[in-house]
Protein backbone atom coordinates (compact mmCIF):
# COMPACT_ATOMS: atom_id res chain seq x y z
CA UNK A 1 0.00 0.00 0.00
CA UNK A 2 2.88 2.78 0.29
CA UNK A 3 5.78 2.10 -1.88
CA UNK A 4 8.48 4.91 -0.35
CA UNK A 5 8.28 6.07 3.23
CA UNK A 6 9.91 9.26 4.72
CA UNK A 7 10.92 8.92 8.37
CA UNK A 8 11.82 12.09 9.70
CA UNK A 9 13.17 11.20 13.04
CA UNK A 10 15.62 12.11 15.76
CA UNK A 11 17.95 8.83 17.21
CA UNK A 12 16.36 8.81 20.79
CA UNK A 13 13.72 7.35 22.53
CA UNK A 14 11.24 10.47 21.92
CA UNK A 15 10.74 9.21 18.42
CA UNK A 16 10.47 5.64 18.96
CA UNK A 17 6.94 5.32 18.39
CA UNK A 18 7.03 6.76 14.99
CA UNK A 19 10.28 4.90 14.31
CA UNK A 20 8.48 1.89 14.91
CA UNK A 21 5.59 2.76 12.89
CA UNK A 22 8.42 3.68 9.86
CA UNK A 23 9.77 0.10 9.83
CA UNK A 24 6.76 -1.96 10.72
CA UNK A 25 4.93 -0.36 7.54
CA UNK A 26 8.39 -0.97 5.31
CA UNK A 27 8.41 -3.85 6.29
CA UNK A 28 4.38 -5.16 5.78
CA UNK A 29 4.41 -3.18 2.68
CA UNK A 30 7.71 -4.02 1.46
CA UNK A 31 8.30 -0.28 0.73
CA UNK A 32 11.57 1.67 0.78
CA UNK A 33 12.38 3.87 3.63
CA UNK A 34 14.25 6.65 3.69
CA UNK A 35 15.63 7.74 7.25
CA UNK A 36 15.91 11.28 6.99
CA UNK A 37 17.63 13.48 10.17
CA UNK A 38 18.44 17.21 10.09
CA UNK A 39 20.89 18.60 12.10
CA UNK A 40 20.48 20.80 14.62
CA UNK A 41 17.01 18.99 15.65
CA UNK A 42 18.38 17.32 18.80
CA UNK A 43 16.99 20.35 21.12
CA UNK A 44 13.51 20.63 18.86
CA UNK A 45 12.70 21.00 15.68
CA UNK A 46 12.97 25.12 16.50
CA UNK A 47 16.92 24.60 16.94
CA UNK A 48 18.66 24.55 13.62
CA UNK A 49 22.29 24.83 13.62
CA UNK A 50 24.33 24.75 9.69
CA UNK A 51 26.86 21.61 10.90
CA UNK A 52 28.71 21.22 7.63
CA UNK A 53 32.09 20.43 9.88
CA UNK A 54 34.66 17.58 7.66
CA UNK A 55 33.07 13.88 8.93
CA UNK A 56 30.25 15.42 11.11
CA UNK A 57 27.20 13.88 9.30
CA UNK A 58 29.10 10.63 8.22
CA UNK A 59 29.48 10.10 12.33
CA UNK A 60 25.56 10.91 12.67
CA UNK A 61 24.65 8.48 9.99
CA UNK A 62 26.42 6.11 11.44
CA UNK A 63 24.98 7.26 15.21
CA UNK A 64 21.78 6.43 13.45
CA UNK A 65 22.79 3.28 11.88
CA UNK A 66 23.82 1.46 15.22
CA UNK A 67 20.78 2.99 17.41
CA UNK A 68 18.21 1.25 15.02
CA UNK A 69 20.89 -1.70 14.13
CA UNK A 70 18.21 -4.34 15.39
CA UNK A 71 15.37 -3.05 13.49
CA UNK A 72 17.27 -2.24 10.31
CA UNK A 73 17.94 -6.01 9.69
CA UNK A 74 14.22 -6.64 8.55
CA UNK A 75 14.57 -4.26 5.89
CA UNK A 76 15.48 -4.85 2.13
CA UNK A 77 15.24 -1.41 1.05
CA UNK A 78 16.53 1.65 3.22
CA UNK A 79 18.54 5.26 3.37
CA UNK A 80 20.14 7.20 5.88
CA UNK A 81 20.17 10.87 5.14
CA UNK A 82 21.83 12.97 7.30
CA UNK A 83 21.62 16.98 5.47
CA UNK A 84 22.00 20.81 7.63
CA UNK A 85 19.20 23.17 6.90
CA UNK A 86 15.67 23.95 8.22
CA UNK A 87 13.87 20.99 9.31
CA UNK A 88 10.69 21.28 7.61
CA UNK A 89 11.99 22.49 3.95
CA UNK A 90 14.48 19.55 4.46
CA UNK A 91 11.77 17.09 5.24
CA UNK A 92 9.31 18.58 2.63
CA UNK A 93 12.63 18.60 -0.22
CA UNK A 94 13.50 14.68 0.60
CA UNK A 95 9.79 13.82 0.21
CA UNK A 96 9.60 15.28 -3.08
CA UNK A 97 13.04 14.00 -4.14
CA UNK A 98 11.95 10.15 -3.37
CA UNK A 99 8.66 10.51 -4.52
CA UNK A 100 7.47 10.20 -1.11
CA UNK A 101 3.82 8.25 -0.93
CA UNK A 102 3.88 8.79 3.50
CA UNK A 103 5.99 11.18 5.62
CA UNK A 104 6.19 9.59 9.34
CA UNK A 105 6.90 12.07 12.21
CA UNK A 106 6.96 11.58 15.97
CA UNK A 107 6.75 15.12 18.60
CA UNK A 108 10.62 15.70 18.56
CA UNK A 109 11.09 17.67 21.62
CA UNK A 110 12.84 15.81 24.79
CA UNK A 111 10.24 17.74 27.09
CA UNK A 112 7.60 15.68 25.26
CA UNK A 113 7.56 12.87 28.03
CA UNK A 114 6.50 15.53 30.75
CA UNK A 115 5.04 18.58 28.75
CA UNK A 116 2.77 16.94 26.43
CA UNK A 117 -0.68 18.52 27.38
CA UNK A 118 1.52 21.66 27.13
CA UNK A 119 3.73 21.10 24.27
CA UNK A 120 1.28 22.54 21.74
CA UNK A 121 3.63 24.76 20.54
CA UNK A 122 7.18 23.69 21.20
CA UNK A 123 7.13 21.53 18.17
CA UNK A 124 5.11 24.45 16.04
CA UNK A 125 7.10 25.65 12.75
CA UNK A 126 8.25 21.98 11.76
CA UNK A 127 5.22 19.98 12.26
CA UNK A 128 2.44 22.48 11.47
CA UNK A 129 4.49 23.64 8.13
CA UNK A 130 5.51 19.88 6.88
CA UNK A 131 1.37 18.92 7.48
CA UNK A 132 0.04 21.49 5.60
CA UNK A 133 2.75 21.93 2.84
CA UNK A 134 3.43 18.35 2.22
CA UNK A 135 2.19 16.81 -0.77
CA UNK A 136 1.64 13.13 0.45
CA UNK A 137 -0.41 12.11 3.62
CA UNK A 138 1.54 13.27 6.91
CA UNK A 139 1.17 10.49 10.12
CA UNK A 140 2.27 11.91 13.63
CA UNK A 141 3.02 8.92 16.12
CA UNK A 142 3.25 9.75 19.95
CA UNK A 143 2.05 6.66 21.41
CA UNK A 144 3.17 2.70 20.84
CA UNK A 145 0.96 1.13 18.56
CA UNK A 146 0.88 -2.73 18.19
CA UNK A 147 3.85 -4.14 15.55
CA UNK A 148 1.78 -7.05 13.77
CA UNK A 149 -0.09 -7.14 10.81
CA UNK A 150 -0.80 -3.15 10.46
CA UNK A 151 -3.88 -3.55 10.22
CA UNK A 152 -6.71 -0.97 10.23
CA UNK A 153 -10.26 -1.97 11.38
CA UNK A 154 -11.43 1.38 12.31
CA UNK A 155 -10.73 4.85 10.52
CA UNK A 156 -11.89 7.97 12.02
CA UNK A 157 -12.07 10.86 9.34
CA UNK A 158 -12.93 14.74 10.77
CA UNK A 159 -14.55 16.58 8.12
CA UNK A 160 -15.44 20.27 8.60
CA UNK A 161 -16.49 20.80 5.45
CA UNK A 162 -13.75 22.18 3.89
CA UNK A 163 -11.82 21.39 0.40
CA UNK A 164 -9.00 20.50 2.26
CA UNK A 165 -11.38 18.00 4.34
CA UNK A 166 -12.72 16.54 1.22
CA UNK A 167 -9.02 15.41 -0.03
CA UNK A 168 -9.14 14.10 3.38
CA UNK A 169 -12.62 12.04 3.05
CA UNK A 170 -11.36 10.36 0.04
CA UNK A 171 -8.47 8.90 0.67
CA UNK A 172 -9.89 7.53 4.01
CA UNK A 173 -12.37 5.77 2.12
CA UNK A 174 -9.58 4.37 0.02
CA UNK A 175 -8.14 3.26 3.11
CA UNK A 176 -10.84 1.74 4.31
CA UNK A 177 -11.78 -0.31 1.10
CA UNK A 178 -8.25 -1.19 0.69
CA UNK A 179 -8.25 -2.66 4.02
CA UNK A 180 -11.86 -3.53 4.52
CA UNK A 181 -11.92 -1.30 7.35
CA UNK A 182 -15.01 0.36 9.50
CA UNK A 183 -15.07 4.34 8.63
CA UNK A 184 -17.05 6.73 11.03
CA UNK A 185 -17.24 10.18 9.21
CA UNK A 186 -17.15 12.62 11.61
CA UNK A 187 -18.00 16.56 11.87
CA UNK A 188 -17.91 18.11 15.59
CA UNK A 189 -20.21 21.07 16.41
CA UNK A 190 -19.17 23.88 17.91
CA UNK A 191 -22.48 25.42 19.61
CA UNK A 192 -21.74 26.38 23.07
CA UNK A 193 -23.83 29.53 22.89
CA UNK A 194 -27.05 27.53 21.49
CA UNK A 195 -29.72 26.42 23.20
CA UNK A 196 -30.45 22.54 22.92
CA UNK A 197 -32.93 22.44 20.61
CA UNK A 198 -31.25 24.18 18.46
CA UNK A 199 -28.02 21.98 18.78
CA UNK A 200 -30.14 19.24 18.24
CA UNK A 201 -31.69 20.59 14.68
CA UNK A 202 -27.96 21.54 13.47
CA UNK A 203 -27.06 18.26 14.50
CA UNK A 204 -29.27 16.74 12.09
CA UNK A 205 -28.70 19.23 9.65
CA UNK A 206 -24.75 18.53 9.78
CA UNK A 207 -25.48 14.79 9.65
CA UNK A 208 -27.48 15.25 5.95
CA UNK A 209 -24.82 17.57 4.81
CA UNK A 210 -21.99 14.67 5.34
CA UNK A 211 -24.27 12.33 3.34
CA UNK A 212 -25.25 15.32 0.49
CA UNK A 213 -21.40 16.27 0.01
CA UNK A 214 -19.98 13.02 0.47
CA UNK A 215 -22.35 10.09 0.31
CA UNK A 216 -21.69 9.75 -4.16
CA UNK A 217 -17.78 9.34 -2.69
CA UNK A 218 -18.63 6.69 -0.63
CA UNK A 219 -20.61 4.74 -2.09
CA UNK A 220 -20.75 0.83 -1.75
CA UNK A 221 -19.18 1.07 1.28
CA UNK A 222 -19.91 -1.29 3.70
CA UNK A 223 -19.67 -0.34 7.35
CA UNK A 224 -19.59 3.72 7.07
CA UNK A 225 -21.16 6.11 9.89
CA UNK A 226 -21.98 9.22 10.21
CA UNK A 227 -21.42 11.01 13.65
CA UNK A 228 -21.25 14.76 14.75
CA UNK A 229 -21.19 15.56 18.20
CA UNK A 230 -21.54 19.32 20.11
CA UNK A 231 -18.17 20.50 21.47
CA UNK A 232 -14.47 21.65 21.04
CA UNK A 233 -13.48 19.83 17.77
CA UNK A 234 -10.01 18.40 19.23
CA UNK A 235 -11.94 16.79 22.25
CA UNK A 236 -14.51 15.33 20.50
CA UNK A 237 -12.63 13.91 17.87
CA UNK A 238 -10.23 12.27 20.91
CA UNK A 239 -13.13 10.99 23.09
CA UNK A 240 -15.02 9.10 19.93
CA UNK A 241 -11.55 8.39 18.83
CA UNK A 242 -11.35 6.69 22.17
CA UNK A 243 -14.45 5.52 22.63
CA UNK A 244 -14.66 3.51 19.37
CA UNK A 245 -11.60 1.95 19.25
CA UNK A 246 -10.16 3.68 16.22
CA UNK A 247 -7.02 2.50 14.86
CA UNK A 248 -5.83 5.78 12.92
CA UNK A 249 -7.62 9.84 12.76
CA UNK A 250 -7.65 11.24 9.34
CA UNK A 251 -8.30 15.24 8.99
CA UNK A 252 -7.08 18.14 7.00
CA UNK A 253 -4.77 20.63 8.28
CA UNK A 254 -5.22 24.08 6.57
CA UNK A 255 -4.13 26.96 8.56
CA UNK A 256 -3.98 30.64 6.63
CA UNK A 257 -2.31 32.15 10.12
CA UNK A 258 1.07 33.81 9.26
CA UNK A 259 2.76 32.67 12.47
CA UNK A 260 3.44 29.19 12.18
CA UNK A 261 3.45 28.87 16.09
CA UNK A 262 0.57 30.35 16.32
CA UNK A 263 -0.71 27.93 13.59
CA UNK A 264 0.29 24.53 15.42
CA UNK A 265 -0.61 26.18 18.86
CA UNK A 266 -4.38 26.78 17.94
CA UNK A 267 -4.53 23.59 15.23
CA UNK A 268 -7.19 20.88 15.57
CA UNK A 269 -4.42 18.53 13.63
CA UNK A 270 -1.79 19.65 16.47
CA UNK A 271 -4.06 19.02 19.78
CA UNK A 272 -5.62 15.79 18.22
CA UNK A 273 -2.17 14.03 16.86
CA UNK A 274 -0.50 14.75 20.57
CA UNK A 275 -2.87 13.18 22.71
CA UNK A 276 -4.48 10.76 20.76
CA UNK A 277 -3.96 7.21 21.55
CA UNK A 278 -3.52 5.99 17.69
CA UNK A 279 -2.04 7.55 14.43
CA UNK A 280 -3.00 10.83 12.90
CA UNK A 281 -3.00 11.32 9.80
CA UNK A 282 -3.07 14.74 8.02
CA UNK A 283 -3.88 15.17 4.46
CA UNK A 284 -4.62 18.39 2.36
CA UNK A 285 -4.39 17.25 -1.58
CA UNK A 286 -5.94 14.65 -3.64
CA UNK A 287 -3.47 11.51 -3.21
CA UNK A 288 -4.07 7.96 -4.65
CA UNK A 289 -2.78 4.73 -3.27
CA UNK A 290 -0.13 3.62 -4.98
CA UNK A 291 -0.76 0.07 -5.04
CA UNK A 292 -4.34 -2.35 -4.13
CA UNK A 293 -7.39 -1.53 -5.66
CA UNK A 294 -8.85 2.10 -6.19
CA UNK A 295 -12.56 2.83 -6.28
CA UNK A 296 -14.33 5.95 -8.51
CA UNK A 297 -17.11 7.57 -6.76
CA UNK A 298 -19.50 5.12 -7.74
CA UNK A 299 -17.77 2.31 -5.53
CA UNK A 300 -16.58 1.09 -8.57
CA UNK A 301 -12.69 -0.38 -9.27
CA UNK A 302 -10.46 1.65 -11.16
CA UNK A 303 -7.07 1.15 -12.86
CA UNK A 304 -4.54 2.53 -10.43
CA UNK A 305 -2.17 3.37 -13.52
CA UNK A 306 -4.28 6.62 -14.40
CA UNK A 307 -4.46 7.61 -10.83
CA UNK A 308 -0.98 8.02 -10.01
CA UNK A 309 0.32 11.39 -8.24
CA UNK A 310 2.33 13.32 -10.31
């Protein structure tokens, strides 16, 4: 299902959980992975520092090489790239360079550990910038997720309605056909001010839209729900998240703010992906599977040839 994987990781145990993610997907998928670290991240992604001294990545590379020694020797196809520069046009140039089909990213801060209901920020520029600018689906890893079969049963997509969202939708449902996989479309409501009637009719009202704007996209689908529930969207989404089991969140991240840490600070993507208990996945632009069977919006099976990102 993804052919060439970008790990963008730091050699420590704060990035172990998308590390593992990296090399249990090249592995099941039999993708290539590329490895990618820029210098200067080992205080946060905020911290860049131009090391360009003779022999000073080659050592890093090879820092890199011995911490994930063990789990390297499952992999038949795999690069270590060690390059100076800011973190998230370095991640964002690699992608594009290897034709990237997932970027993998865990929090990157050592403070994570202790700071995390606080962190929103700390991480900011880097992770906010690489999920909306990237063009392939970004996944954010903070917890341990079981090693197995990668398999997921239950996909959570967040809509609100946006064009971003509805890149989002549809490669969720490609997901979820591609792995046979429950899908619970989800909008949350943000009516605090409203009286409960009225939440109650908007509800509703949010409930048809979902079906009206996405149902034709959907279609065949087997086990699909619709949900939308009153509250702060980054709670909601984390407490049916949590209540139904789901195995990875997918929603758009499109913030116009200028400030990029104001951007990740006040980001749905950025307060769902650190607390949640599974993957998040952030997607802005139409992107195809690469490989398994693809679906028009008639539920139909496509050639996956003529849908290949350019």
């Amino acid at each position: 299902m993804f052919k060439d994987i970008v790990l963008a990781v730091t050699p420590s145990e704060v990035c172990e959980c998308a590390a593992d993610k990296a090399f249990a997907f090249a592995q099941r998928f039999e993708a290539k992975l590329t490895i990618l670290h820029v210098t200067g991240m080992e205080q946060g992604w905020g911290q860049v520092r131009h090391l360009e001294a003779s022999g000073e990545t080659e050592r890093i590379k090879e820092n890199i090489r011995t911490f994930y020694s063990e789990k390297l020797k499952g992999l038949a196809d795999y690069g270590i790239h060690v390059v100076p520069g800011m973190p998230h046009n370095e991640i964002l140039r690699v992608a594009r360079k290897v034709n990237a089909d997932l970027i993998i990213m865990g929090p990157h801060t050592k403070e994570y550990a202790e700071k995390r209901s606080k962190m929103w920020g700390m991480a900011g520029s880097t992770l906010e910038r690489v999920s909306r600018k990237a063009r392939c689906p970004v996944m954010i890893v903070t917890r341990d997720a079981p090693y197995g079969e990668q398999k997921f049963d239950t996909i959570l997509c967040a809509t609100d309605f946006s064009e971003q969202a509805e890149c989002a939708v549809q490669y969720g449902a490609q997901l979820a056909r591609q792995y046979k996989a429950r899908m619970i479309l989800f909008h949350a409501l943000d009516a605090s001010d409203l009286g409960q009637e009225e939440i109650t009719r908007r509800i509703a009202d949010c409930k048809q839209r979902m079906v009206e704007e996405y149902g034709a996209r959907l279609a065949g689908m087997e086990n699909l729900t619709y949900e939308c529930w009153e509250g702060r969207p980054s709670m909601e989404i984390l407490k049916i998240a949590r209540m139904e089991r789901v195995d990875l969140i997918l929603m758009a991240h499109h913030s116009k703010d200028t400030d990029p840490e104001e951007a990740f600070l006040g980001s749905t993507v950025a307060q769902v992906s650190l607390n949640s208990l599974c993957p998040t996945m952030s997607i802005n632009r139409h992107f195809d599977l690469r490989c398994g069977l693809m679906y028009d919006q008639s539920g139909d099976v496509v050639d996956t040839r003529e849908h290949a990102p350019a």
